[in-house]
Protein backbone atom coordinates (compact mmCIF):
# COMPACT_ATOMS: atom_id res chain seq x y z
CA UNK A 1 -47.46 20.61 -16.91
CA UNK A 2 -45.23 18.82 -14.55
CA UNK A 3 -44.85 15.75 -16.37
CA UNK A 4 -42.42 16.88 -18.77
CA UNK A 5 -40.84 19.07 -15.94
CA UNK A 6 -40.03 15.63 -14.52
CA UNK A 7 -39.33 14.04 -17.14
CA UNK A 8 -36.40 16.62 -18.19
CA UNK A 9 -35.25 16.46 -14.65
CA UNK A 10 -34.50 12.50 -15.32
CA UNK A 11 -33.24 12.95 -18.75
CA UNK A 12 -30.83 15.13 -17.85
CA UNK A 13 -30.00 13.31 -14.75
CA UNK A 14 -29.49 10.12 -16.79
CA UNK A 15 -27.30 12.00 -19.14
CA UNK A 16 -25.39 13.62 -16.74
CA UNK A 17 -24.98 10.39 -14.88
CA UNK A 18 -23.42 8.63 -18.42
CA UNK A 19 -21.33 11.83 -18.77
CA UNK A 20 -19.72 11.25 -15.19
CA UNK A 21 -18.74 7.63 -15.68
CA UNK A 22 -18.00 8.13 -19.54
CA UNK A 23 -15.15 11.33 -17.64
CA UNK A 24 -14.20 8.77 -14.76
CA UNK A 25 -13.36 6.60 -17.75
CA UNK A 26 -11.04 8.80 -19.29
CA UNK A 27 -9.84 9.55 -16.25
CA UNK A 28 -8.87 6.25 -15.10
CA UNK A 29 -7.04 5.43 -18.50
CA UNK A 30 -5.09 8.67 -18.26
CA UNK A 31 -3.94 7.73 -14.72
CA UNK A 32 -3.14 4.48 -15.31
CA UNK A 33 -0.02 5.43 -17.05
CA UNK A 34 0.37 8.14 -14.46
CA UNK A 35 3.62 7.45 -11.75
CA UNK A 36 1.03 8.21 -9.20
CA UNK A 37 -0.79 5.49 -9.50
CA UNK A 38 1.83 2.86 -10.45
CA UNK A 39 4.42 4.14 -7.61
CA UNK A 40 6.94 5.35 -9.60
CA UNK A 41 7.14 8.71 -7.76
CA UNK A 42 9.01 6.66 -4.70
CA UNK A 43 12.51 6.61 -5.07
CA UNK A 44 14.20 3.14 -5.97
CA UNK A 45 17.25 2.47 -4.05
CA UNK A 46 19.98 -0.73 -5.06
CA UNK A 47 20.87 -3.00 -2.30
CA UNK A 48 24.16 -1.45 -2.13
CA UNK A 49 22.91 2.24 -1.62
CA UNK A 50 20.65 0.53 1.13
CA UNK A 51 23.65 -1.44 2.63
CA UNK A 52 25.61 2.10 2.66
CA UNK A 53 23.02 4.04 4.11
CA UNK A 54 22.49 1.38 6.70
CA UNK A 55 26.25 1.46 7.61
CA UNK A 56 26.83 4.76 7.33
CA UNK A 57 23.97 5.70 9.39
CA UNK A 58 24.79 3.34 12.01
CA UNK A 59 28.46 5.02 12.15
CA UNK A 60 27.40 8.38 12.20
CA UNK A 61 24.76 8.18 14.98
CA UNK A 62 27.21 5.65 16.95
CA UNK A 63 29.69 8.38 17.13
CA UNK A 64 27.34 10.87 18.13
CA UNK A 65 26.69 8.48 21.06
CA UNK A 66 29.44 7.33 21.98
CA UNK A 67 30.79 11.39 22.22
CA UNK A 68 27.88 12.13 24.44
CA UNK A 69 28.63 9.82 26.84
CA UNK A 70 32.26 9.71 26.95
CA UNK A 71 32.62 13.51 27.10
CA UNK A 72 30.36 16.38 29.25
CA UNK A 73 28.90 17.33 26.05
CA UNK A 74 25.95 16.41 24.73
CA UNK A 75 26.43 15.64 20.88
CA UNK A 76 23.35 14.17 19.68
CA UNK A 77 19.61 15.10 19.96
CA UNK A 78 16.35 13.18 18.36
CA UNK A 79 16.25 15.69 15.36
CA UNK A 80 19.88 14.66 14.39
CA UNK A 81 18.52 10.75 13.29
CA UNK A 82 16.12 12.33 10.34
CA UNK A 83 19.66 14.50 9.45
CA UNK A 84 20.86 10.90 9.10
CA UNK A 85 18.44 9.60 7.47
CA UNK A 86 18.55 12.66 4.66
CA UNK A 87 22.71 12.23 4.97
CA UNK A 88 22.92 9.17 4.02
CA UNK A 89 20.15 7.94 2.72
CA UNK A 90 19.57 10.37 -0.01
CA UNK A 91 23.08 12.10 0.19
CA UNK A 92 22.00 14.10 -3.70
CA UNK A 93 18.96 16.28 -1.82
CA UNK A 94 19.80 19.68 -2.15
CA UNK A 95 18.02 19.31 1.75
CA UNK A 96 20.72 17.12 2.84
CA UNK A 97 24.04 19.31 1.49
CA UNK A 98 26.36 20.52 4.48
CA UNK A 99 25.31 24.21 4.03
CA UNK A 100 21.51 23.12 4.60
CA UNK A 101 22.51 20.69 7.75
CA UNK A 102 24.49 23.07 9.58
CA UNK A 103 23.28 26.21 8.35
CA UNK A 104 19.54 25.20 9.12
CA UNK A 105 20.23 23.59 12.51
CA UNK A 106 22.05 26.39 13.82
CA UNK A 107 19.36 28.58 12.32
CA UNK A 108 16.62 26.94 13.96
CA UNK A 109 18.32 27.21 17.22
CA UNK A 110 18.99 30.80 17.35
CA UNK A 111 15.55 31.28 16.91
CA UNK A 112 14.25 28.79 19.74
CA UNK A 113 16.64 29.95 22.06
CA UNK A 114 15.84 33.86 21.42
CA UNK A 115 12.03 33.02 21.36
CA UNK A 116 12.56 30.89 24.86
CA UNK A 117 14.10 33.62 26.12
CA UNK A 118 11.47 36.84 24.97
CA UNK A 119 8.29 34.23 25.61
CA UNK A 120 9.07 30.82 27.72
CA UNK A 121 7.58 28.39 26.38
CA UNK A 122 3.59 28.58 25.36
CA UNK A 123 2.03 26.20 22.87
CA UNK A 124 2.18 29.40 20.46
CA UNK A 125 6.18 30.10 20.95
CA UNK A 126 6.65 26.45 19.86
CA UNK A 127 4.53 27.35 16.55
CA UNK A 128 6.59 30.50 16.13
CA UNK A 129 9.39 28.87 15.95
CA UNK A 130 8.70 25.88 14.14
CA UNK A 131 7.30 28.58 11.49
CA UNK A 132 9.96 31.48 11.55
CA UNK A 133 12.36 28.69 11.19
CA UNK A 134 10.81 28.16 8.01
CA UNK A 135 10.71 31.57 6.89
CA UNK A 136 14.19 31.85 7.95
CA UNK A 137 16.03 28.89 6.07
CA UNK A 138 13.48 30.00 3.33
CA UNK A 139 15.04 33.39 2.96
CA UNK A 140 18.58 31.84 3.55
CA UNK A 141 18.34 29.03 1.34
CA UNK A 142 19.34 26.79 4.43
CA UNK A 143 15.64 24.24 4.27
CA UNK A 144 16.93 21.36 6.18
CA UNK A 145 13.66 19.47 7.97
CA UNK A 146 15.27 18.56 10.99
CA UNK A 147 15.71 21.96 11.51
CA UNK A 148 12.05 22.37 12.59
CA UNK A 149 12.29 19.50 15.07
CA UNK A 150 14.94 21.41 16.49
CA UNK A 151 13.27 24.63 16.91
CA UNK A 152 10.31 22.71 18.83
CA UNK A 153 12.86 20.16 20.78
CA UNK A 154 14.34 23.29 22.02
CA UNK A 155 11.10 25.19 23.14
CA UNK A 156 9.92 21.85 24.71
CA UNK A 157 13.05 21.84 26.67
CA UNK A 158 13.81 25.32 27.57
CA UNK A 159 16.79 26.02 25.37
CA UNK A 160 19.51 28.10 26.89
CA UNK A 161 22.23 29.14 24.75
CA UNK A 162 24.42 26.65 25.23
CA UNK A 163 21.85 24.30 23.24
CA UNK A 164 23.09 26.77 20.15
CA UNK A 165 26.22 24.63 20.21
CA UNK A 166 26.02 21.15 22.08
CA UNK A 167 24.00 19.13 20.70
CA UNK A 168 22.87 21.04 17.65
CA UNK A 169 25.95 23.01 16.01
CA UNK A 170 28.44 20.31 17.29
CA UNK A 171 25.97 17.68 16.06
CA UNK A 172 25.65 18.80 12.89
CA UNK A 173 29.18 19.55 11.82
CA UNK A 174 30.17 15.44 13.10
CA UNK A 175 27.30 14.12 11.14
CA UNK A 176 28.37 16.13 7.95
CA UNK A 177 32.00 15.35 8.90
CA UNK A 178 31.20 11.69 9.55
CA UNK A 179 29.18 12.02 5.72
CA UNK A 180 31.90 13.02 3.89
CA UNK A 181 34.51 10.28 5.51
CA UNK A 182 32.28 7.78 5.27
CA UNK A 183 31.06 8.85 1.19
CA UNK A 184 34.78 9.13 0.31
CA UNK A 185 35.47 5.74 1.67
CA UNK A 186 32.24 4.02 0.31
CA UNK A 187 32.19 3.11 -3.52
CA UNK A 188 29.85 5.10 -5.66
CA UNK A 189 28.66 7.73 -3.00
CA UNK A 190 29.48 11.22 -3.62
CA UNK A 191 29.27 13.77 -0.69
CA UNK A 192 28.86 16.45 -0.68
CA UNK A 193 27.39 17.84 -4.15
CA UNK A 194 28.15 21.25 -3.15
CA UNK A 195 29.42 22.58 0.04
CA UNK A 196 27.40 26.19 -0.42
């Protein structure tokens, strides 16, 4: 009686098996023309936007600098290079658009500040603000990413009010202004797409 228990047991496996590879297969030949596996899904950039960006980065964070240290404000904070690098290196995101750079950094800094201020600075305020800055920008339509480095950069360094303005609000609005100079100037780059 168990023979042909067994034996059904390795049929089926067998057949099972062949119907596995015989799917992989298919599979395989569908994604082969998929972008995923060929890389399409990366942008392509021409020299020229790559040139700009370069340039236009370097400008706009130079500034930055070169405010912070020849004035008694700071202007620029680590979460302000990714705003450069969604700027001007992919100036058509609806993530990179002046209403989502300022609107979301400023955002994001309310909340650290307030949160600083109700809770200090626990391991779980820097997740609540990472996260209501989410919810926030969601609900605002204000995403910008650097906005959540900016919510944690100011609950790792004990944001006071003042970090509302100098470096992030006063950041922001150079690095948009410096943008839109610097698209207007450059050929082919158009800056903003839409200011709200």
């Amino acid at each position: 009686m168990q023979y042909p228990i067994r034996f059904r047991f390795k049929r089926t496996r067998i057949i099972t098996l062949k119907k596995t590879i015989a799917l992989g297969r298919r599979l395989f030949r569908k994604n082969r023309t998929s972008p995923y596996i060929n890389g399409n899904h990366q942008p392509r950039f021409s020299i020229q936007h790559i040139l700009l960006s370069w340039l236009g980065a370097f400008i706009g964070i130079a500034i930055l600098g070169y405010l912070t240290t020849h004035t008694s404000y700071p202007c620029i904070a680590a979460p302000l290079g990714a705003t450069a690098v969604l700027v001007f290196g992919i100036p058509d995101s609806p993530l990179a658009q002046p209403r989502n750079v300022i609107g979301g950094n400023a955002i994001a800094a309310i909340i650290c500040v307030i949160l600083v201020q109700l809770f200090g600075t626990a391991p779980w305020v820097m997740a609540m603000a990472v996260a209501t800055t989410i919810k926030v920008t969601q609900l605002t339509r204000t995403v910008h990413p650097p906005a959540g480095a900016v919510a944690l950069l100011g609950v790792l360094t004990h944001a006071s009010w003042s970090y509302v303005f100098t470096p992030v609000l006063l950041g922001s609005v150079v690095i948009v202004l410096c943008t839109v100079l610097f698209s207007s100037a450059a050929p082919g780059r158009v800056y903003p797409k839409h200011w709200l």
